[in-house]
N, C-alpha and C. Protein backbone atom coordinates (compact mmCIF):
# COMPACT_ATOMS: atom_id res chain seq x y z
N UNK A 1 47.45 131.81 164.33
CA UNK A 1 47.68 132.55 165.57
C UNK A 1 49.04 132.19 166.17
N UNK A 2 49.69 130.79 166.45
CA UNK A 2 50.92 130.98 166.77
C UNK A 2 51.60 131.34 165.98
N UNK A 3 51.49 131.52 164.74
CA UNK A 3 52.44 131.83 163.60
C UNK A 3 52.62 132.73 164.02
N UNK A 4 51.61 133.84 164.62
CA UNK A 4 51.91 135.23 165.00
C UNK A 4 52.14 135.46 166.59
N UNK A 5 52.72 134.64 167.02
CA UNK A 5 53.90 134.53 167.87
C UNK A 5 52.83 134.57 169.27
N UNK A 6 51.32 134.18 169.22
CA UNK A 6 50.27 133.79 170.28
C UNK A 6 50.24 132.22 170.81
N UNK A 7 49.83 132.18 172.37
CA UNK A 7 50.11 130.88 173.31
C UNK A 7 49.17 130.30 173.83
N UNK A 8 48.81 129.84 173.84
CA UNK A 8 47.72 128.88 174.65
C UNK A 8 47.60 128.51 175.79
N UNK A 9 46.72 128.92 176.80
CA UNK A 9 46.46 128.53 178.07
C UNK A 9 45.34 127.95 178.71
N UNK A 10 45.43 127.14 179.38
CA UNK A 10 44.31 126.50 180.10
C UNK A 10 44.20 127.73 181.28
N UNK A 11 42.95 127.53 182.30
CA UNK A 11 42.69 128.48 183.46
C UNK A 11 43.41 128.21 184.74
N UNK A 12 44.25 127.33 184.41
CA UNK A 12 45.57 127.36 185.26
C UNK A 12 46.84 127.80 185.12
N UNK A 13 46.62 128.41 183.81
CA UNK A 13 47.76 129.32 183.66
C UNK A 13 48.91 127.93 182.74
N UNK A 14 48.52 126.91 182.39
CA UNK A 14 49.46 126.31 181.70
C UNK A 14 49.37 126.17 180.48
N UNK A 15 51.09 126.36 179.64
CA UNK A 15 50.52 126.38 178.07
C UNK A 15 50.67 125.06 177.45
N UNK A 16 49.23 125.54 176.59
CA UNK A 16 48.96 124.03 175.88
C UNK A 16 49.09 124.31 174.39
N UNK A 17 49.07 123.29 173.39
CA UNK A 17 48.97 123.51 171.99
C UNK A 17 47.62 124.00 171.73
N UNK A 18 46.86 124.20 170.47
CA UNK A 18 45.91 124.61 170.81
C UNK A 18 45.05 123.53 170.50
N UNK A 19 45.21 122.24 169.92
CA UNK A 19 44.53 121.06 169.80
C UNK A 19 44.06 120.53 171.17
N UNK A 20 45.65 120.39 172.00
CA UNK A 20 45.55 119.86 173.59
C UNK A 20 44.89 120.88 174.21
N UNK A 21 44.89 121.95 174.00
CA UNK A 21 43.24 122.84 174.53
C UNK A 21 42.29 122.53 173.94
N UNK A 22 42.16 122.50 173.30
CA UNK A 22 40.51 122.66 172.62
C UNK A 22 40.25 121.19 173.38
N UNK A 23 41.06 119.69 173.50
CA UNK A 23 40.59 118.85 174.05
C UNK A 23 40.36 118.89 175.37
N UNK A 24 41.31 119.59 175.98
CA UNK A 24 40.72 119.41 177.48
C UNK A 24 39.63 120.23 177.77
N UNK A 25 39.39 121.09 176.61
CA UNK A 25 37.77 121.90 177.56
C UNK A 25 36.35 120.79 176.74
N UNK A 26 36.94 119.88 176.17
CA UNK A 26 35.71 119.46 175.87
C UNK A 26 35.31 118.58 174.52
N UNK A 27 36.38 119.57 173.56
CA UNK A 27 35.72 119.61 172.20
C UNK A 27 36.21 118.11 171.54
N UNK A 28 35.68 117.88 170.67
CA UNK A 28 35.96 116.61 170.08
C UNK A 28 36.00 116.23 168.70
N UNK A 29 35.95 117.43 167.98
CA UNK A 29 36.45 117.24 166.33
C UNK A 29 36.26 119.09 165.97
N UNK A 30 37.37 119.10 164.42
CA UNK A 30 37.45 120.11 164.19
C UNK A 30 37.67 120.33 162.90
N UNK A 31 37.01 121.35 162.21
CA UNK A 31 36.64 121.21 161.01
C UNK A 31 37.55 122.52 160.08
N UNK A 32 38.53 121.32 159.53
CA UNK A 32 39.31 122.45 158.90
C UNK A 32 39.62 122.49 156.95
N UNK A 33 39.42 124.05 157.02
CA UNK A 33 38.93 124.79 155.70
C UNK A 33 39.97 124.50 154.97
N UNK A 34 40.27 123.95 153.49
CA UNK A 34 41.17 124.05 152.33
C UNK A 34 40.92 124.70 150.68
N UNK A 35 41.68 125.80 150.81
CA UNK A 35 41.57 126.53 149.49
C UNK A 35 42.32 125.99 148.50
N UNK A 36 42.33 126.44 147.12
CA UNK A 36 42.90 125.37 146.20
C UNK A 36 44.60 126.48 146.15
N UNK A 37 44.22 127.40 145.84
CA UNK A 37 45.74 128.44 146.05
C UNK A 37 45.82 129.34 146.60
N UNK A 38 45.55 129.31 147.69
CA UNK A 38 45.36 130.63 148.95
C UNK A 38 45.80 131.99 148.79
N UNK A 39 45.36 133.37 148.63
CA UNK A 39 45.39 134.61 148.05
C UNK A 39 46.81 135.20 148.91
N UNK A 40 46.91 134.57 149.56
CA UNK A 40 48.06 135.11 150.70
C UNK A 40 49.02 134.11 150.84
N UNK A 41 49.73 133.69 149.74
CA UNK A 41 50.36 132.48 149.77
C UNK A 41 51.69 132.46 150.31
N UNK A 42 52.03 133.42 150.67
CA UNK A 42 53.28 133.38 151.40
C UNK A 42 52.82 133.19 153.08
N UNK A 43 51.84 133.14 153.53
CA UNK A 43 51.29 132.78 154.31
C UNK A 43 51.63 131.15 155.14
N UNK A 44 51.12 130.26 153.81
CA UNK A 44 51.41 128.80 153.65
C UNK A 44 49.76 128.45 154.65
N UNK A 45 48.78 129.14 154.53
CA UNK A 45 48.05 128.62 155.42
C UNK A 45 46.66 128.14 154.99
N UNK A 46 45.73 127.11 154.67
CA UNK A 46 44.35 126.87 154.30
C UNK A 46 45.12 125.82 152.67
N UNK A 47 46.33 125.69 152.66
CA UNK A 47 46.37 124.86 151.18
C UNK A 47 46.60 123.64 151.71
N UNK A 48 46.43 122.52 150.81
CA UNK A 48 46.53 121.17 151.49
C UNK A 48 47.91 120.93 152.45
N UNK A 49 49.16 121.31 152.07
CA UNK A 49 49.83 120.95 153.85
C UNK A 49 49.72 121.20 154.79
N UNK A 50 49.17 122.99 154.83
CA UNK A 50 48.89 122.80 156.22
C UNK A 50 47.56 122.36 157.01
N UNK A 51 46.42 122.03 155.91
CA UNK A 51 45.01 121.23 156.40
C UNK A 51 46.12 119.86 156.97
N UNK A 52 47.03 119.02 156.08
CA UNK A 52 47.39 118.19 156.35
C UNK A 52 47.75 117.87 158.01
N UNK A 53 49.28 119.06 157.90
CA UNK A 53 49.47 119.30 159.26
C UNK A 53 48.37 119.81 160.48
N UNK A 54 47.83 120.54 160.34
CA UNK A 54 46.41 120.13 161.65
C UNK A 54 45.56 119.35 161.58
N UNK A 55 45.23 118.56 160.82
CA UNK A 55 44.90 117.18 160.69
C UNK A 55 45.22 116.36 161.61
N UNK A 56 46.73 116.04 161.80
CA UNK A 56 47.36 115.25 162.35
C UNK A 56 47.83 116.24 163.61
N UNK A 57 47.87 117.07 163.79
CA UNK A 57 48.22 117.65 164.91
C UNK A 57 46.77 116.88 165.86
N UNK A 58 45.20 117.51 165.46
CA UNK A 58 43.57 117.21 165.39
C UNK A 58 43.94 115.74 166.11
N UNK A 59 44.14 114.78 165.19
CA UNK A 59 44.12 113.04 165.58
C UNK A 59 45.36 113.25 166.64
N UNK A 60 46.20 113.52 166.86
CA UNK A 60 46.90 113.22 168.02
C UNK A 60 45.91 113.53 169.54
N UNK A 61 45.27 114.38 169.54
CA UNK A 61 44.44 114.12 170.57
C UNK A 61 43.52 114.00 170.31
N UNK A 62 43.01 113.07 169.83
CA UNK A 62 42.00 112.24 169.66
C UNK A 62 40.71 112.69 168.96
N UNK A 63 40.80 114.40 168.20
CA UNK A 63 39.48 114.89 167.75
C UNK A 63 39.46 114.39 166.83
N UNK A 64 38.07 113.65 166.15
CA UNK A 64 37.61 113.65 164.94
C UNK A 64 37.94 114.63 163.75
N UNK A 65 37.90 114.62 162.50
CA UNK A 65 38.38 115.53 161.49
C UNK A 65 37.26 115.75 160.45
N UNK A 66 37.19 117.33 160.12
CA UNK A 66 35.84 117.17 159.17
C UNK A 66 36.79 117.93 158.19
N UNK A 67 36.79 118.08 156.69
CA UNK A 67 38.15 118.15 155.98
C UNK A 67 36.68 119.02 154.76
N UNK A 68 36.79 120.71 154.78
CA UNK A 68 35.37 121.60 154.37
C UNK A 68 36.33 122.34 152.96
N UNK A 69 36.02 121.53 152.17
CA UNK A 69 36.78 122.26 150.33
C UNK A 69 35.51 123.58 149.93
N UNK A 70 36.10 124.66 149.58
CA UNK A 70 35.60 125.87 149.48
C UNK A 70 36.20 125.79 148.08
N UNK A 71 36.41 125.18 147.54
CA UNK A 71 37.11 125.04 145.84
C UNK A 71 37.17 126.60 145.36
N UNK A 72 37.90 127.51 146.50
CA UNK A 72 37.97 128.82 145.99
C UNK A 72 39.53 129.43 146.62
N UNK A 73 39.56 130.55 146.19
CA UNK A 73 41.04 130.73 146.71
C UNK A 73 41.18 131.84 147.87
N UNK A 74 40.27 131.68 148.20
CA UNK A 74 39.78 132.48 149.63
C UNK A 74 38.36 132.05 150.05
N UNK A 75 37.81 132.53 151.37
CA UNK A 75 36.77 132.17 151.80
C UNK A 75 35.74 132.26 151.19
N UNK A 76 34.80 131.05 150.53
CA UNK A 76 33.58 131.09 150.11
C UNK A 76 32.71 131.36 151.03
N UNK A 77 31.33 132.35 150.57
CA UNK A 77 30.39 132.33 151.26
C UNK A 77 29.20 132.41 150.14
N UNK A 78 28.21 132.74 150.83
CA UNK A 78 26.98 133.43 149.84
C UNK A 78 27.41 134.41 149.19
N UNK A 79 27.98 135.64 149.54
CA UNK A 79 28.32 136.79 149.09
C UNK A 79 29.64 136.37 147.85
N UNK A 80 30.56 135.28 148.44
CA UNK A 80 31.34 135.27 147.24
C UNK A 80 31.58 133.89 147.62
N UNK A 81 31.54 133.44 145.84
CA UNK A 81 32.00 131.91 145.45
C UNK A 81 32.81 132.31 144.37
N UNK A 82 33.92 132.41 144.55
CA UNK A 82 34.53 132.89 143.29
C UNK A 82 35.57 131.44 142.54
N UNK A 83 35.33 131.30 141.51
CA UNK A 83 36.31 130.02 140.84
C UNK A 83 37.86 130.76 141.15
N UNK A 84 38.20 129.74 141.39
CA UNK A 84 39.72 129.28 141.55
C UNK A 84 40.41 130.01 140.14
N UNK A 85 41.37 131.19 141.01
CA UNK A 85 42.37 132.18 139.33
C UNK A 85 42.71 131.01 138.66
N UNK A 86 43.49 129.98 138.94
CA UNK A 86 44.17 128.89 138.15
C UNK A 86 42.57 128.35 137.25
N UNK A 87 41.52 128.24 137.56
CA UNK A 87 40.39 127.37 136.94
C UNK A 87 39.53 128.30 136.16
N UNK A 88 39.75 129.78 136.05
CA UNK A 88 38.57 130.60 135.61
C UNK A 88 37.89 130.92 134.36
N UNK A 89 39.07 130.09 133.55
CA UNK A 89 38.61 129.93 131.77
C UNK A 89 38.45 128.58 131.40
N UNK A 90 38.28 127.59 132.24
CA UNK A 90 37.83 126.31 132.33
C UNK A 90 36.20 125.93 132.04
N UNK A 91 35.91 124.85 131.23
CA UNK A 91 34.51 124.68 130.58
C UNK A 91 33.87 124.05 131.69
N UNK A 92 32.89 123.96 132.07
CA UNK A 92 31.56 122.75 132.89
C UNK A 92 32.60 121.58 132.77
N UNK A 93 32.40 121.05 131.91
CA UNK A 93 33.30 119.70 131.87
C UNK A 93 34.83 119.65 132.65
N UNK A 94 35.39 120.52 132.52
CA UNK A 94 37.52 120.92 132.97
C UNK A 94 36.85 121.28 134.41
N UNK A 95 35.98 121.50 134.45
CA UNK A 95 36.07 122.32 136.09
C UNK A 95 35.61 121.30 136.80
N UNK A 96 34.40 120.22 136.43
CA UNK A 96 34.35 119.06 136.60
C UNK A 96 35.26 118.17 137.42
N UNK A 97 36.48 118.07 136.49
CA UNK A 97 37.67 116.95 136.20
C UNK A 97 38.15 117.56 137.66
N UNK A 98 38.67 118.92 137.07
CA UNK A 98 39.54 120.13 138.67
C UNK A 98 38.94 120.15 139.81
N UNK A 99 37.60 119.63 140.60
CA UNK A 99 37.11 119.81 141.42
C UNK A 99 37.47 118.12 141.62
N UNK A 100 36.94 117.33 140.89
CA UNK A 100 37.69 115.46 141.06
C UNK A 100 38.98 115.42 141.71
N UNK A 101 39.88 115.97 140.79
CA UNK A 101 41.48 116.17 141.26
C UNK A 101 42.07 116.68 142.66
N UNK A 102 41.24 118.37 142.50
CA UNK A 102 42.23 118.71 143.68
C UNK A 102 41.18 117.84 144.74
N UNK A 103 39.75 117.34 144.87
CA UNK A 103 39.25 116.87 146.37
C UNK A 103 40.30 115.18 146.55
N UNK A 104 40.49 114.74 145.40
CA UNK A 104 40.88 113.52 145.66
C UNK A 104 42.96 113.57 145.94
N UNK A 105 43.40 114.89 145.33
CA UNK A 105 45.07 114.96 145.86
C UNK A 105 44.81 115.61 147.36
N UNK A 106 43.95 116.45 148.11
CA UNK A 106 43.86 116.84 149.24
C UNK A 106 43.84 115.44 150.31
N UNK A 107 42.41 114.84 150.33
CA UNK A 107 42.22 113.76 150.45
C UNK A 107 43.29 112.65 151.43
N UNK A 108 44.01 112.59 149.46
CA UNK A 108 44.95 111.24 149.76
C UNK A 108 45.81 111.98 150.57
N UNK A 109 46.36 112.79 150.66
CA UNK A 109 47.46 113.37 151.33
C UNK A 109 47.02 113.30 152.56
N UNK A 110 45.99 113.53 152.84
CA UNK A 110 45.47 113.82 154.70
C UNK A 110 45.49 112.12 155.06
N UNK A 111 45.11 111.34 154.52
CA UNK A 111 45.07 110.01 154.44
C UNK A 111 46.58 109.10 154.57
N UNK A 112 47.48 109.95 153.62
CA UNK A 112 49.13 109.16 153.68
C UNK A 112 49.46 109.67 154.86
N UNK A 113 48.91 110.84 155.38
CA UNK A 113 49.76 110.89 156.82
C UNK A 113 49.21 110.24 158.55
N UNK A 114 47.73 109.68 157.74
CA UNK A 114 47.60 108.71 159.18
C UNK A 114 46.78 108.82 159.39
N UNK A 115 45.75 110.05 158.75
CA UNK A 115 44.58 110.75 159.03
C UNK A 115 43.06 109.99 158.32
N UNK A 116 42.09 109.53 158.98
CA UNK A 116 40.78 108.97 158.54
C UNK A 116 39.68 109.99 158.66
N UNK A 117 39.60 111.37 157.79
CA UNK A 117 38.72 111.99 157.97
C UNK A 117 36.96 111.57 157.95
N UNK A 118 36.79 111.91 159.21
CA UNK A 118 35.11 111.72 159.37
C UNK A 118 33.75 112.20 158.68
N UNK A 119 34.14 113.55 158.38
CA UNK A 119 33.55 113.78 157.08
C UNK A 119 34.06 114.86 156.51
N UNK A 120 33.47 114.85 155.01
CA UNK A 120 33.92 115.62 153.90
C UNK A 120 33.12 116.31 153.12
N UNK A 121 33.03 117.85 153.69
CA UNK A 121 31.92 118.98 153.39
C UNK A 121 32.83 119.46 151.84
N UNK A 122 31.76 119.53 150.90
CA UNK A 122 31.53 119.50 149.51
C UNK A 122 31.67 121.06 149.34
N UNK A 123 32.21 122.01 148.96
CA UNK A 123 31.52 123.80 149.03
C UNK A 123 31.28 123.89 150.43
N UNK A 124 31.31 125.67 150.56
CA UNK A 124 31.13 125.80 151.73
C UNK A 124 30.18 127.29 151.87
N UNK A 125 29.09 127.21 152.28
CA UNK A 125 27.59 127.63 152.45
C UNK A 125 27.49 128.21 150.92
N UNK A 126 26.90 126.97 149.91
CA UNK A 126 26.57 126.62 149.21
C UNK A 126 25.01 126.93 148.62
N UNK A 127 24.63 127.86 149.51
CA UNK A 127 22.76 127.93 149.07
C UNK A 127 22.80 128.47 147.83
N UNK A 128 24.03 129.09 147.17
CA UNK A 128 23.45 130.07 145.84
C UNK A 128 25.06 129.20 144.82
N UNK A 129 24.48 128.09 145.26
CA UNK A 129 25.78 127.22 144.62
C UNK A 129 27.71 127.58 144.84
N UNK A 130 27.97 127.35 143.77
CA UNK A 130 29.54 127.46 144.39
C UNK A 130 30.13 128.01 142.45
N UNK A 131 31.34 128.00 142.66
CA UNK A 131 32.11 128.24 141.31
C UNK A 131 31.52 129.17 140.58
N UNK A 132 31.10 130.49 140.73
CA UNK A 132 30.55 131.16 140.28
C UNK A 132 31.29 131.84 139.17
N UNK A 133 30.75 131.81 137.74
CA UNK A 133 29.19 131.83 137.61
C UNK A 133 29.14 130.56 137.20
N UNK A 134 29.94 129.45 136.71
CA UNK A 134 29.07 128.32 136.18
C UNK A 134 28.02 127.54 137.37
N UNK A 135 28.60 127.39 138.45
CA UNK A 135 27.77 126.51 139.25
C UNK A 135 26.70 127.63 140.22
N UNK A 136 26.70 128.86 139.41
CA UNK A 136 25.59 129.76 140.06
C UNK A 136 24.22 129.31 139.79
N UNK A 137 23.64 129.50 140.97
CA UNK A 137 21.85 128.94 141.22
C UNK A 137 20.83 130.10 140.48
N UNK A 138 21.42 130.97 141.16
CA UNK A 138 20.05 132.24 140.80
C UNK A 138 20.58 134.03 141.05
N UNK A 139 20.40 134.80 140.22
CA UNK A 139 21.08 136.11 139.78
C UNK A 139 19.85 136.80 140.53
N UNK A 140 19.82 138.28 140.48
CA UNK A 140 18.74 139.02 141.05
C UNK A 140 17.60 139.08 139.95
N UNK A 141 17.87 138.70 138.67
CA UNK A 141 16.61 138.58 137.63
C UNK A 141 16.02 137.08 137.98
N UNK A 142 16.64 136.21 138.89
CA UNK A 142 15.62 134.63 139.36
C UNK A 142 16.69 133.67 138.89
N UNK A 143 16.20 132.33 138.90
CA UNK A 143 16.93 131.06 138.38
C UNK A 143 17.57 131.41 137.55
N UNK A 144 18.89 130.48 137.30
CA UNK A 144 19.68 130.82 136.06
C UNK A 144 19.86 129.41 135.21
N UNK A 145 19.39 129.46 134.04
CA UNK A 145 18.73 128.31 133.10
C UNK A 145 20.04 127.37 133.43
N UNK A 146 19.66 126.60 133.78
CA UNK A 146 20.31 125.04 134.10
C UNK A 146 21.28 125.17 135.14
N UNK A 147 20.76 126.10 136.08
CA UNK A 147 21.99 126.37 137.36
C UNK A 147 22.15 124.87 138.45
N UNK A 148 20.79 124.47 138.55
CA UNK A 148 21.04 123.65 139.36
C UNK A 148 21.46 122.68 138.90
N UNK A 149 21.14 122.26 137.74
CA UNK A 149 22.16 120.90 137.08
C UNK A 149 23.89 121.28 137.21
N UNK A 150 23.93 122.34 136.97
CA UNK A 150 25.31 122.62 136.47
C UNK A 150 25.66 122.73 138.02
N UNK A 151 25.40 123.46 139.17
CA UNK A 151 26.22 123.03 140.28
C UNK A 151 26.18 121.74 141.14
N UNK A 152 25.15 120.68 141.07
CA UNK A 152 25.13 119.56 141.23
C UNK A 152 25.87 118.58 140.58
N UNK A 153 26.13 119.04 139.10
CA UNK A 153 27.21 118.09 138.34
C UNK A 153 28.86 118.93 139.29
N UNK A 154 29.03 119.68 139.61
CA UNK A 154 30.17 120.04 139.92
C UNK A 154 30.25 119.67 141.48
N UNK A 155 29.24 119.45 142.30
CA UNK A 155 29.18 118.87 143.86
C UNK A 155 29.40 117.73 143.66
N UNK A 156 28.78 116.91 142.58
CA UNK A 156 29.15 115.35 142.87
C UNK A 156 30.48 114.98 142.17
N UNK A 157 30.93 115.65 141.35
CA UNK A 157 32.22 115.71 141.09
C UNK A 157 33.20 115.78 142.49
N UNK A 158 33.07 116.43 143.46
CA UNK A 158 33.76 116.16 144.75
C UNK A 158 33.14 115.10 145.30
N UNK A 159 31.91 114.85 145.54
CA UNK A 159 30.74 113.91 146.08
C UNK A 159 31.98 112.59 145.39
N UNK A 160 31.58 112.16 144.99
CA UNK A 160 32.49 110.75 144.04
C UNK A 160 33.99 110.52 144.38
N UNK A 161 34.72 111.96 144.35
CA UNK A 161 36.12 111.68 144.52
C UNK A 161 36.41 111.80 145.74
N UNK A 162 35.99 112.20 146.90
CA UNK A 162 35.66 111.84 148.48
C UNK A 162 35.53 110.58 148.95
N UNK A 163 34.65 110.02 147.98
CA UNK A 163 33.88 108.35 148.46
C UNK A 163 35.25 107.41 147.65
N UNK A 164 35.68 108.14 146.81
CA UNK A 164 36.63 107.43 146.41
C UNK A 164 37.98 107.06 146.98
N UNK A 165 38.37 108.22 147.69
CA UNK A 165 39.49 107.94 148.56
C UNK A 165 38.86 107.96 150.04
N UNK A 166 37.90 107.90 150.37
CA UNK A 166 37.43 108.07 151.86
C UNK A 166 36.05 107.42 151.96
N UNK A 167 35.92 106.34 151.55
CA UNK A 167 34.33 105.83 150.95
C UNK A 167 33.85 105.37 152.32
N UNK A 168 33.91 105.46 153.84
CA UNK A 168 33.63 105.54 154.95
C UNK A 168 33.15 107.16 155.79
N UNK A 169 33.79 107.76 154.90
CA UNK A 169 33.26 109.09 155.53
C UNK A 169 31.70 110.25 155.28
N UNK A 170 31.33 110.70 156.18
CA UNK A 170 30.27 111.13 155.45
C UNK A 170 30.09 112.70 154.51
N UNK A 171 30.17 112.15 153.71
CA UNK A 171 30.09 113.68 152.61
C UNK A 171 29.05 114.29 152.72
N UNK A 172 29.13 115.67 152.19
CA UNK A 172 27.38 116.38 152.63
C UNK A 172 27.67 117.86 151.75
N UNK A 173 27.02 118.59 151.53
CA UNK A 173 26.40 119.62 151.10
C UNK A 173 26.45 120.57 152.51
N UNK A 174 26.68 122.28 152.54
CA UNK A 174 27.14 123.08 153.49
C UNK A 174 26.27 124.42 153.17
N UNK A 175 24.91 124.78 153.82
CA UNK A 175 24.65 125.55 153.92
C UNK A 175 24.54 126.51 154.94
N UNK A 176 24.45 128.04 155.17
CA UNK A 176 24.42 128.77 156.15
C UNK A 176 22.68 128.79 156.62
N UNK A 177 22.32 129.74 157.96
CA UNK A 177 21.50 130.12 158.67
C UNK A 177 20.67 128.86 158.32
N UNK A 178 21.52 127.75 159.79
CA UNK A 178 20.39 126.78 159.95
C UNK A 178 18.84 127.03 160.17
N UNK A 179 18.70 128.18 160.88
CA UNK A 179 17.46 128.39 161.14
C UNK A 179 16.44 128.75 160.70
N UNK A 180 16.84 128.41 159.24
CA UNK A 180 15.57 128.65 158.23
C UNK A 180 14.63 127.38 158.01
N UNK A 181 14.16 127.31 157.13
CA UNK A 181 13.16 126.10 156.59
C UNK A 181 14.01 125.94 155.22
N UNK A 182 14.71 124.63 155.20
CA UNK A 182 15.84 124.61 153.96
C UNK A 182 15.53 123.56 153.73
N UNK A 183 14.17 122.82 153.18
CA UNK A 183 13.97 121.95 152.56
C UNK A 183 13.92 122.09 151.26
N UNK A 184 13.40 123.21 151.01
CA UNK A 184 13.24 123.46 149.39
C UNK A 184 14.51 123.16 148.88
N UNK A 185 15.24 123.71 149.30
CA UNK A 185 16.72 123.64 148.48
C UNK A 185 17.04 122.25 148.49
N UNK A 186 17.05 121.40 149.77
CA UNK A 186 17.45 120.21 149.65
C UNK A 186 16.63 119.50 148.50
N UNK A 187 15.40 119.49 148.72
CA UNK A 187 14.74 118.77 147.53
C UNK A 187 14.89 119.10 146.02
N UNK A 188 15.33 120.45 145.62
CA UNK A 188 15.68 120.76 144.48
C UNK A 188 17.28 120.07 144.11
N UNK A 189 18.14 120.27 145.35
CA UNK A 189 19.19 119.55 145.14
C UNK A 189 19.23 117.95 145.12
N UNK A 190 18.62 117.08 145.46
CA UNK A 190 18.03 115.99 145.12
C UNK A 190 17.36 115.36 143.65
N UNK A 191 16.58 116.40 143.57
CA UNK A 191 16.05 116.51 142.21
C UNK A 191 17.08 116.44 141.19
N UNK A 192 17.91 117.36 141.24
CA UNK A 192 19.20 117.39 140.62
C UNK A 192 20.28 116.40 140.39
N UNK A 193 19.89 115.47 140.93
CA UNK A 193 20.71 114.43 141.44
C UNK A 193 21.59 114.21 142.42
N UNK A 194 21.49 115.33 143.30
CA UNK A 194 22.16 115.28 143.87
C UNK A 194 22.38 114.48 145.35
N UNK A 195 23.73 114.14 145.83
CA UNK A 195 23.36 113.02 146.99
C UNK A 195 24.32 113.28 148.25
N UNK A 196 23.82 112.56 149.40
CA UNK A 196 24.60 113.39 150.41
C UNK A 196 24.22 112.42 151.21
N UNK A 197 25.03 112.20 152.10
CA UNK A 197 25.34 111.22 153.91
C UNK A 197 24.61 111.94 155.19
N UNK A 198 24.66 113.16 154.78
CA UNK A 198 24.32 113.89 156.17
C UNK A 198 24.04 115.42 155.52
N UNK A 199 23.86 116.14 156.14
CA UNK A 199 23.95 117.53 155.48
C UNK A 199 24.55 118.51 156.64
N UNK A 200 25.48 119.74 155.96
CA UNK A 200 26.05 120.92 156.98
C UNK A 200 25.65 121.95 157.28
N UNK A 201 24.99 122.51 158.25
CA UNK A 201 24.35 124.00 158.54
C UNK A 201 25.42 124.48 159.64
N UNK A 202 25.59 125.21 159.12
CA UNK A 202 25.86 126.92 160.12
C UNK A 202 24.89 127.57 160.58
N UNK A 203 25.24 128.08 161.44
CA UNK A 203 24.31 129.20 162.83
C UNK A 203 24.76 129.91 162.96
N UNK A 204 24.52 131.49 163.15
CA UNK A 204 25.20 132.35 163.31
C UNK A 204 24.23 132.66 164.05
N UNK A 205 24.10 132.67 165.62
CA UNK A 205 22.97 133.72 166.48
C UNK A 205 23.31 134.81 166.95
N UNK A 206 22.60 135.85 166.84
CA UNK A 206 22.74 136.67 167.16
C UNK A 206 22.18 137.70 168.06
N UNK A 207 22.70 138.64 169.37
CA UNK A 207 22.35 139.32 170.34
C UNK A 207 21.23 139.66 169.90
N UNK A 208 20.27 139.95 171.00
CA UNK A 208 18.61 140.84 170.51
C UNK A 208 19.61 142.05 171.33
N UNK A 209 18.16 143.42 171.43
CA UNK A 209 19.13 144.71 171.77
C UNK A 209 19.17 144.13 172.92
N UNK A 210 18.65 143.48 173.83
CA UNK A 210 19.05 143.42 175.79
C UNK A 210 20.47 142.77 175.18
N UNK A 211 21.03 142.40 174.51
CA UNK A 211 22.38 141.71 174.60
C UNK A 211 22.79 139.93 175.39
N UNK A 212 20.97 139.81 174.81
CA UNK A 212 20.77 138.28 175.55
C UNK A 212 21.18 137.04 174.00
């Protein structure tokens, strides 16, 4: 938004950055998204320098940092997890290694500049896995034979290289519509081996018709 030449104001009419806003109304950490080669790259925006740079913009006033890898080259969701163009003829094993790499060069970099991220979200709303299709869970014909191994070996592949350069922070797993009953999944992801500090839900609520 300032890139596009927008200012920041408190309700006194004074301009602030938008970190030194977000702190004075309240807020106290902020959770910012990194793609591995951003689709709009002349942009320069969501690849590790500039997570870096609001990072450290974030710690100058004092918010906590949550540092959310979408290991995709645009926004992951349910609807799309698409592998990384640079990673897309890569085996289970190479995509493995590439999910190790880029979480642990993001990482260190947020780290050489001063930054102690608080936690470190793995994928991002993750219920039908991530890296699609290898780390896909389930197609419209049901399960897909060894989905959940195969995207749990590719979560703890970030899971590991997180704890490795950030072994204080809490890593976690990122699913949408907290307001379900999402144990099943957790326990299947467990089952899987899979392991986690905390876990991430999203909320999205939404108006009934009164517009309450």
């Amino acid at each position: 938004m300032e890139a596009d030449g927008r200012r920041f104001y408190n309700n006194k009419g004074e301009e602030r950055t938008c970190p030194a806003l977000m702190k004075e109304l309240g807020m106290n950490a902020v959770r910012l998204r990194v793609w591995v080669n951003p689709e709009n790259a002349a942009c320069h925006f969501c690849n590790a320098a500039d997570v870096v740079k609001k990072a450290v913009a974030a710690q100058e006033q004092g918010l906590d940092v949550m540092i959310d890898f979408h290991y995709s080259d645009l926004w992951a969701d349910p609807s799309r997890q698409e592998t990384p163009k640079a990673w897309k003829d890569a085996s289970l094993d190479e995509l493995k290694d590439l999910v190790a790499e880029h979480t642990r060069s993001v990482l260190q970099q947020v780290v050489q500049a001063g930054v102690t991220p608080k936690w470190v979200q793995v994928g991002n709303e993750t219920r039908n896995g991530m890296m699609h299709p290898t780390g896909q869970l389930w197609n419209n014909q049901g399960d897909l034979p060894g989905g959940w191994t195969k995207f749990v070996q590719l979560y703890m592949a970030g899971y590991d290289a997180a704890k490795e350069i950030c072994p204080e922070a809490y890593v976690m797993p990122h699913l949408n519509h907290a307001y379900e009953d999402n144990d099943w999944w957790f326990k299947r992801f467990k089952q899987a081996g899979g392991k986690m500090d905390m876990i991430a839900l999203s909320h999205y609520p939404q108006a009934d018709d009164a517009g309450q």
